[in-house]
Protein backbone atom coordinates (compact mmCIF):
# COMPACT_ATOMS: atom_id res chain seq x y z
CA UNK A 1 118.10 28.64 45.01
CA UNK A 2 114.77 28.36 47.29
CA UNK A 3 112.71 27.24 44.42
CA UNK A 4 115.08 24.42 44.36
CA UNK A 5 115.01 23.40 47.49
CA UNK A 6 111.48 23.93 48.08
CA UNK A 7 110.15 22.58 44.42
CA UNK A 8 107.70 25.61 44.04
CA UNK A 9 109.30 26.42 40.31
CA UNK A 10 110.41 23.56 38.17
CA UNK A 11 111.30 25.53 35.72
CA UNK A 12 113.62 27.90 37.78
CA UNK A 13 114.99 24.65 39.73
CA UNK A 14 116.46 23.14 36.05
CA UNK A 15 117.74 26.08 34.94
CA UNK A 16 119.85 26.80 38.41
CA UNK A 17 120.80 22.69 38.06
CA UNK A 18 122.19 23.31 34.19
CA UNK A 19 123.67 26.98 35.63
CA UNK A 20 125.34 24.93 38.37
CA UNK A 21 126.90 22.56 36.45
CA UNK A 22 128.89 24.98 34.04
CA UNK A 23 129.55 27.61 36.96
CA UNK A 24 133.19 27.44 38.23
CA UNK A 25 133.63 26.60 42.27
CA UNK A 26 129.42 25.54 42.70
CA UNK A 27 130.36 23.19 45.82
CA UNK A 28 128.41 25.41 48.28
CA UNK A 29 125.25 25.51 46.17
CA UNK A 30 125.40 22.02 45.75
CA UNK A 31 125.90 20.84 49.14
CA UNK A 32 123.31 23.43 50.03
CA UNK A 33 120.88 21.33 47.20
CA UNK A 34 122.14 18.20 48.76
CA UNK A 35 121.29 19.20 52.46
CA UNK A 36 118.17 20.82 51.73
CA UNK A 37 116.17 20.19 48.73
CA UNK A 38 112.99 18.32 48.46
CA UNK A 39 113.25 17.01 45.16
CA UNK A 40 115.70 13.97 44.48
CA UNK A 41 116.29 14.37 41.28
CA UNK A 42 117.88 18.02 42.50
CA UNK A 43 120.04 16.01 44.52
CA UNK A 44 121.42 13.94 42.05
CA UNK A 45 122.18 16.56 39.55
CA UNK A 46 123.70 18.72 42.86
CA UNK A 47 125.83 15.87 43.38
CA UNK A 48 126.71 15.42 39.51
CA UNK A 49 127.75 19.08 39.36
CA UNK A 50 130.16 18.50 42.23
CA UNK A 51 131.81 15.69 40.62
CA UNK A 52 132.50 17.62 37.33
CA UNK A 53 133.19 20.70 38.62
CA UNK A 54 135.63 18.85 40.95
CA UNK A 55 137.51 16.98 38.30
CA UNK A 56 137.58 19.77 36.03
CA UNK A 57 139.29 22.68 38.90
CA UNK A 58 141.12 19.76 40.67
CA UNK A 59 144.38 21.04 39.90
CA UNK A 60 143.40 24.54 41.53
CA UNK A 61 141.52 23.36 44.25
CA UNK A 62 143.59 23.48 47.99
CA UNK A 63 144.62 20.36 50.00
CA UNK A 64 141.71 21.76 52.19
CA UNK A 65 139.18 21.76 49.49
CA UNK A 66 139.88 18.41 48.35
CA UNK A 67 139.54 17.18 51.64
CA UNK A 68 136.57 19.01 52.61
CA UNK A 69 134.53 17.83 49.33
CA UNK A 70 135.68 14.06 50.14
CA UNK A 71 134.48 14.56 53.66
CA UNK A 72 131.55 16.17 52.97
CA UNK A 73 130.48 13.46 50.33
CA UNK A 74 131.20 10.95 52.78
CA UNK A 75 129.37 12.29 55.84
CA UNK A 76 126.48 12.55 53.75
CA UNK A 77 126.41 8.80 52.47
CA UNK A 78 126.32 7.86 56.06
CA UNK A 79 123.66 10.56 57.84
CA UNK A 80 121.33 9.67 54.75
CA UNK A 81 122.47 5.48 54.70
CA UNK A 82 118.25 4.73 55.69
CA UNK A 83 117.30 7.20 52.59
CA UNK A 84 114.65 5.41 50.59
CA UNK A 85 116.25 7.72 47.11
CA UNK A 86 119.12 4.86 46.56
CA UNK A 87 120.42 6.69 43.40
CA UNK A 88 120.59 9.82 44.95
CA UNK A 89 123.14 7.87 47.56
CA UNK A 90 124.56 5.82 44.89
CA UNK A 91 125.68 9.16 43.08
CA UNK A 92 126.97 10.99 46.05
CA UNK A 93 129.26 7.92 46.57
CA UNK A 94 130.36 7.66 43.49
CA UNK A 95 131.61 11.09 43.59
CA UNK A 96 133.46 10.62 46.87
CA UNK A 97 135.42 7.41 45.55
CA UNK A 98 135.82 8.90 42.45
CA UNK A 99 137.68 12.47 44.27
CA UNK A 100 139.54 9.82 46.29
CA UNK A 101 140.86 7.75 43.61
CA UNK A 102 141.76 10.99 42.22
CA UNK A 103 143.72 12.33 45.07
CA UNK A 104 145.44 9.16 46.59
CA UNK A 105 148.42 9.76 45.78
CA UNK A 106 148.61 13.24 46.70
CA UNK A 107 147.04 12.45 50.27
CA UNK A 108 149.32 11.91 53.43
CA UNK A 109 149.36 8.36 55.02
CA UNK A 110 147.09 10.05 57.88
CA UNK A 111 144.82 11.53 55.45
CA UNK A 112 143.82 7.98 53.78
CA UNK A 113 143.37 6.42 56.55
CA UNK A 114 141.02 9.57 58.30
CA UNK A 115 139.32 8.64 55.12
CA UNK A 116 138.93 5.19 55.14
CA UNK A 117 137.99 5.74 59.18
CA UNK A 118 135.12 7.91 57.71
């Protein structure tokens, strides 16, 4: 995972990005990618592997985890808003509207609009 974030192996940093995206439940290497990594194309494909691991366990994931990866998606759109990688930001928002379309009607009133607020 450090030759990820630090882009010393290119090699090593694809191969963890295609392991990610097949692995079941990958949301804390990829936020850790997202948070941490060097290399924007890493980002992307962290954010990517989110989104489709997310729609594929959806039904298995907790109220909690739902709502964390929504959260966390969100937070991040907004600490990195000045970020000169715009497609890096696009993709992370995609994947939070697109785990919020999915679970609106399964959130509480309260819940939509904590995310909206966010």
């Amino acid at each position: 995972m450090s030759d990820l974030a630090m882009h010393v192996n290119p090699a090593a940093a694809e191969a963890t990005i295609l392991s990610l995206c097949q692995s079941p439940r990958p949301y804390q290497a990829c936020q850790f990618i997202l948070e941490n990594s060097q290399v924007a194309n890493a980002r992307f494909q962290a954010a990517a592997a989110t989104r489709d691991a997310a729609i594929r366990e959806w039904g298995f994931l907790t109220a909690d985890d739902k709502r964390s990866l929504i959260s966390f998606c969100l937070r991040f759109v907004m600490q990195h808003a000045s970020s000169p990688e715009g497609y890096v930001q696009a993709k992370v928002s995609s994947v939070a509207a697109q785990l919020l379309k999915r679970g609106w009607l399964d959130f509480s009133a309260g819940e939509k609009e904590a995310f909206l607020y966010e």
